[in-house]
N, C-alpha and C. Protein backbone atom coordinates (compact mmCIF):
# COMPACT_ATOMS: atom_id res chain seq x y z
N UNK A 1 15.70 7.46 14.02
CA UNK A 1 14.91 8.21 13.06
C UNK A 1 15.24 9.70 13.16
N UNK A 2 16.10 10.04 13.77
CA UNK A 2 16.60 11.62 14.02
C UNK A 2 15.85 12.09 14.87
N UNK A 3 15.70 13.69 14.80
CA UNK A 3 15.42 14.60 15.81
C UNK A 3 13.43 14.45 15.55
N UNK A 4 13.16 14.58 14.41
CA UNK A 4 11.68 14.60 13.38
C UNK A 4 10.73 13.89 13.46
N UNK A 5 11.22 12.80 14.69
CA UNK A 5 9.87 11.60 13.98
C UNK A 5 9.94 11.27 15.60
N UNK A 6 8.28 11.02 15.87
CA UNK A 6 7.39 10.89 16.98
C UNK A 6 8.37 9.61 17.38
N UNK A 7 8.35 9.78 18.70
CA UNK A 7 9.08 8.10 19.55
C UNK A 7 8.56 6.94 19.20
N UNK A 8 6.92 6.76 19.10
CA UNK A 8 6.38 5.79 19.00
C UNK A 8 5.87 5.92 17.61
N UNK A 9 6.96 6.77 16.59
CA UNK A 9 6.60 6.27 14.92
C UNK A 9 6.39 4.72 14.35
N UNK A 10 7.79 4.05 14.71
CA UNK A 10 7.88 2.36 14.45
C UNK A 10 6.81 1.94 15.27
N UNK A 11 6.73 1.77 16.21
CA UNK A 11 5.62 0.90 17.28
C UNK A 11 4.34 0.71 16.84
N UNK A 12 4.22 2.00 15.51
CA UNK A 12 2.92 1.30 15.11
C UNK A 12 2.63 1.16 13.39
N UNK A 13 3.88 0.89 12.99
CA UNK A 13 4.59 0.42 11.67
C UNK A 13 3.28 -1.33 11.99
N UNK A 14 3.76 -1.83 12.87
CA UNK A 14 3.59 -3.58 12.70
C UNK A 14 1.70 -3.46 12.43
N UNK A 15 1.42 -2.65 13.40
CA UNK A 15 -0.07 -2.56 13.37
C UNK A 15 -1.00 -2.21 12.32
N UNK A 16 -0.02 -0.94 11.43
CA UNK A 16 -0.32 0.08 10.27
C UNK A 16 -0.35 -1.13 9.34
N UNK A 17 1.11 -1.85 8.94
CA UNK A 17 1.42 -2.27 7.85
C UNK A 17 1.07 -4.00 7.59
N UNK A 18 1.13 -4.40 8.75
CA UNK A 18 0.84 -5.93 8.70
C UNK A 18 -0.44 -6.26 8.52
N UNK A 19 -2.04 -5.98 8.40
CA UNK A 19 -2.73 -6.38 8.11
C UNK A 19 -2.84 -5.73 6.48
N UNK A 20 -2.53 -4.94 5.82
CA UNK A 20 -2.15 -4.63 4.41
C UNK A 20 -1.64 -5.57 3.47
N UNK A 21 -0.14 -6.08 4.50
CA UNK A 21 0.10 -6.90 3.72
C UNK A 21 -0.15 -8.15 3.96
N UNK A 22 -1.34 -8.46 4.75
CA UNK A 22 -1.56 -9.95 4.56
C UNK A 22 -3.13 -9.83 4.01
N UNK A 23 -3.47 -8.63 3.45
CA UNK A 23 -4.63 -8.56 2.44
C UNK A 23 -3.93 -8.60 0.89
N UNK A 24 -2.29 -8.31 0.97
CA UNK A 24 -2.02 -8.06 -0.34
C UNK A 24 -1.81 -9.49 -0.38
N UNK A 25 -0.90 -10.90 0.39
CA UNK A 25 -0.38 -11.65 0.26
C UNK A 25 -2.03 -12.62 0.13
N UNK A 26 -2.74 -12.56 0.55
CA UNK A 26 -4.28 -13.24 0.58
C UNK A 26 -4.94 -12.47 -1.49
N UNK A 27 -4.91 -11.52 -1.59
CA UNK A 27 -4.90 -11.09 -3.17
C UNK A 27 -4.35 -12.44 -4.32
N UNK A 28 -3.01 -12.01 -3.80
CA UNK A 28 -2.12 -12.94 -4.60
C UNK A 28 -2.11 -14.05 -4.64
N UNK A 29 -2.90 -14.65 -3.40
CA UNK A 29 -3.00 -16.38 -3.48
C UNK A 29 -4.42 -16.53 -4.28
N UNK A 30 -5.12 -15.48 -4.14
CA UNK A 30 -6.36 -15.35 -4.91
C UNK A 30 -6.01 -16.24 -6.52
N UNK A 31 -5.03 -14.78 -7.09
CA UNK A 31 -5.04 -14.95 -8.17
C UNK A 31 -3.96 -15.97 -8.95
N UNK A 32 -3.00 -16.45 -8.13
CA UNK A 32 -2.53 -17.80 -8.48
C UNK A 32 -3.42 -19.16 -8.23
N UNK A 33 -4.42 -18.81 -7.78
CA UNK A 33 -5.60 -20.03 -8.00
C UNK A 33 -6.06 -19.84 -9.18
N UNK A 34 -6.63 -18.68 -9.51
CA UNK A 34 -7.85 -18.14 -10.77
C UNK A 34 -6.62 -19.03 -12.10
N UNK A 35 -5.74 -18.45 -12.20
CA UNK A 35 -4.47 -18.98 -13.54
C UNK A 35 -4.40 -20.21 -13.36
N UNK A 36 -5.08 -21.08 -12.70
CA UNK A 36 -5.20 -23.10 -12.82
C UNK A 36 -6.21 -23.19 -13.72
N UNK A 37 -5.58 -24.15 -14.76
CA UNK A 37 -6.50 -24.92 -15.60
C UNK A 37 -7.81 -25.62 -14.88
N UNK A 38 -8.01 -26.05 -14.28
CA UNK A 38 -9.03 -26.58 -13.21
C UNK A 38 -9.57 -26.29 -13.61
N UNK A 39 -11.37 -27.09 -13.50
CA UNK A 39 -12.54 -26.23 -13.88
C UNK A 39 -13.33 -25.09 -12.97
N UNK A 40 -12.88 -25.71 -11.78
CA UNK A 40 -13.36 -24.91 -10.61
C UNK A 40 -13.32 -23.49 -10.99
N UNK A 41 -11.47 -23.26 -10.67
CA UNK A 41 -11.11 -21.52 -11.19
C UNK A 41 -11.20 -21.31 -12.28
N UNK A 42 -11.82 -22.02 -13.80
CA UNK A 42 -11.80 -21.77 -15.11
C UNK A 42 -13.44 -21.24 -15.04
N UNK A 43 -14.28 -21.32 -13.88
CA UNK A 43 -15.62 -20.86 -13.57
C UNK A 43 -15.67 -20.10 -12.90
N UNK A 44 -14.82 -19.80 -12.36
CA UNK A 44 -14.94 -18.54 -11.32
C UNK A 44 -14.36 -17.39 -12.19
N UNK A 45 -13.31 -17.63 -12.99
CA UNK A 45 -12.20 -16.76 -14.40
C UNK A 45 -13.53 -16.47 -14.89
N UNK A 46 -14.56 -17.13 -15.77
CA UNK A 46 -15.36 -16.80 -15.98
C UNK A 46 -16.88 -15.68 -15.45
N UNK A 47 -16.87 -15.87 -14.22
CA UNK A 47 -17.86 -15.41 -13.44
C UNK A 47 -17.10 -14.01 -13.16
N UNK A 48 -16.15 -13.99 -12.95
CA UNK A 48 -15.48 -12.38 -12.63
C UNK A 48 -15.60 -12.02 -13.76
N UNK A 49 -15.15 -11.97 -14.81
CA UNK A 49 -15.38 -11.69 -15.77
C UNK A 49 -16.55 -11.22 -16.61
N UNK A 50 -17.67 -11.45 -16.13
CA UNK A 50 -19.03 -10.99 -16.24
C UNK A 50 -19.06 -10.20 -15.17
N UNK A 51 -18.42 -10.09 -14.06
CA UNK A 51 -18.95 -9.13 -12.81
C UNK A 51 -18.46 -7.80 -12.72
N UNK A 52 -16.94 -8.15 -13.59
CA UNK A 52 -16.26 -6.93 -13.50
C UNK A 52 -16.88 -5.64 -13.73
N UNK A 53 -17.68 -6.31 -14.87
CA UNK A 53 -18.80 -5.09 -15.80
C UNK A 53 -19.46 -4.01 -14.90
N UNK A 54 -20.13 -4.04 -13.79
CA UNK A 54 -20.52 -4.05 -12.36
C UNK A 54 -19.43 -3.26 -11.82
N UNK A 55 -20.13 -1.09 -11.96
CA UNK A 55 -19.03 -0.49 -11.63
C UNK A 55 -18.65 -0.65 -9.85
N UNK A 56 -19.61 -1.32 -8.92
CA UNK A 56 -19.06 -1.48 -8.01
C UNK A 56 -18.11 -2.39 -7.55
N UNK A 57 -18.24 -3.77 -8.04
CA UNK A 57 -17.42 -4.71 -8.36
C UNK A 57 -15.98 -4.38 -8.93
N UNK A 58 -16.31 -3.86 -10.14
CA UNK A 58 -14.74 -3.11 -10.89
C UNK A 58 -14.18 -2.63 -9.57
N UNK A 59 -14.66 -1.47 -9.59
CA UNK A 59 -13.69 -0.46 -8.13
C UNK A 59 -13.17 -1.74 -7.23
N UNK A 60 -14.31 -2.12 -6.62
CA UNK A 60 -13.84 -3.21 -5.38
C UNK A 60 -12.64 -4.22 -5.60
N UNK A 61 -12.31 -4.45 -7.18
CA UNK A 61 -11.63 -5.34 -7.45
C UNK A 61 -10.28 -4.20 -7.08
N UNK A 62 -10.18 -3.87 -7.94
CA UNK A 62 -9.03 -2.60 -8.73
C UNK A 62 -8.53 -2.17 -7.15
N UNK A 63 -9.45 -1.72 -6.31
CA UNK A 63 -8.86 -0.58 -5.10
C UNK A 63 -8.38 -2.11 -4.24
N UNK A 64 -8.79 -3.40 -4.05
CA UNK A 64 -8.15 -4.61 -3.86
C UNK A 64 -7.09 -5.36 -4.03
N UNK A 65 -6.91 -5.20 -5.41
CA UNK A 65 -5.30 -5.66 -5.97
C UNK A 65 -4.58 -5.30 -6.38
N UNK A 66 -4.54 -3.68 -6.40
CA UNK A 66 -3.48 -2.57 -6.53
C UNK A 66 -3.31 -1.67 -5.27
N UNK A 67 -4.52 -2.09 -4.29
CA UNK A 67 -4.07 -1.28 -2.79
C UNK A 67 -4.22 0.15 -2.77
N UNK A 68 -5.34 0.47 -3.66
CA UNK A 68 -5.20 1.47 -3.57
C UNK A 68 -6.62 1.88 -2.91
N UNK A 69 -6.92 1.30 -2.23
CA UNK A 69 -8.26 0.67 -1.25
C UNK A 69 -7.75 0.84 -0.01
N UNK A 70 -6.38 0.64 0.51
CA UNK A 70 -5.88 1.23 1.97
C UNK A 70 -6.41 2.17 2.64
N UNK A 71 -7.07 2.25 3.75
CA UNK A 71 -7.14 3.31 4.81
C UNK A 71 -6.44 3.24 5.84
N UNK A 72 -6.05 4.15 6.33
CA UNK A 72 -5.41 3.80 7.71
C UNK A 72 -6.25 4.91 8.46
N UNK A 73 -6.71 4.67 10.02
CA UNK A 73 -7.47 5.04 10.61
C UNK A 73 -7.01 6.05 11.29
N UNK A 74 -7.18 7.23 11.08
CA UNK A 74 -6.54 8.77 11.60
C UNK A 74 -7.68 9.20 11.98
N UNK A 75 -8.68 8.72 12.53
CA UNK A 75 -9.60 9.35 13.32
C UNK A 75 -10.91 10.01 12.11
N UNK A 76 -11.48 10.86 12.74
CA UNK A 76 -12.73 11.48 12.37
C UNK A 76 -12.15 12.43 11.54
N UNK A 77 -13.11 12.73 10.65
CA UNK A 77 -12.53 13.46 9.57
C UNK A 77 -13.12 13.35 7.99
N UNK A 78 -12.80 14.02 7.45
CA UNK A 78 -12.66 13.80 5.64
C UNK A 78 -12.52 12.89 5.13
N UNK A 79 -13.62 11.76 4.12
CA UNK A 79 -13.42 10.31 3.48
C UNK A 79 -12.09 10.22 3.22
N UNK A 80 -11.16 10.75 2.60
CA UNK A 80 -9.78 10.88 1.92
C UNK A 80 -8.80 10.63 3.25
N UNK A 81 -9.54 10.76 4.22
CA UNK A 81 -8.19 10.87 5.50
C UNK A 81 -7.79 9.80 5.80
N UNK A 82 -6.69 9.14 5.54
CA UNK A 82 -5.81 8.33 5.56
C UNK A 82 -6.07 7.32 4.20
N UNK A 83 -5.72 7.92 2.90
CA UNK A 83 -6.23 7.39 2.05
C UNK A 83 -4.89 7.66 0.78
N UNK A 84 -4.72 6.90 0.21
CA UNK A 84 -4.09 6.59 -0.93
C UNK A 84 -4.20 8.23 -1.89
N UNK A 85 -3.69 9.51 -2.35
CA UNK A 85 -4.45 10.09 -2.76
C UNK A 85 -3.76 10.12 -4.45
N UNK A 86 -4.17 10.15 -5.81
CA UNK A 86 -3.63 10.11 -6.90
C UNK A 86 -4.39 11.10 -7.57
N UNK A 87 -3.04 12.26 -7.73
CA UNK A 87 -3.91 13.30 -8.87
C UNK A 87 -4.84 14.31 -8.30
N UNK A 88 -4.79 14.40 -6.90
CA UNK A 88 -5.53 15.25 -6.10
C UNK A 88 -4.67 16.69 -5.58
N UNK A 89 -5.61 18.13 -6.42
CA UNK A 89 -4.73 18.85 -6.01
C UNK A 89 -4.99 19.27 -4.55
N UNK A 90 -3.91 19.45 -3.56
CA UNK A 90 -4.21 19.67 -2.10
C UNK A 90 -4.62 21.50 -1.64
């Protein structure tokens, strides 16, 4: 990684990044259930769908399956600290 980057940068890549993406890969199995004809997920398609309405629900969904709900834990500090930031002037 050159002269720039802390020794133990990678070492905590697996820790940072692997529970992310097995919230993104757990998302996605979500929603290849919901797209079955079934009645089961043709009731649940339905029930989100009334919930979405529900601005806490919306967010919860949205910051869920676009990830933009990530924190990574940098200690004490400012809500925003370790946070996804879009459109924020610094």
């Amino acid at each position: 990684m050159g002269d720039w980057a802390p020794a133990g940068l990678l070492d905590s890549h697996h820790a940072e990044r692997h529970p992310v993406a097995a919230a993104v890969l757990d998302i996605n199995r979500v929603q290849m259930h919901l797209m079955s004809l079934e009645p089961g997920p043709r009731a649940v398609r339905r029930l989100v769908s009334k919930l979405i309405d529900i601005d806490d629900v919306n967010r919860y969904l949205l910051e869920n399956i676009i990830a933009i709900g990530v924190r990574y834990d940098l200690g004490e500090g400012h809500e925003l600290l370790g946070r996804r930031l879009s459109y924020v002037e610094l």
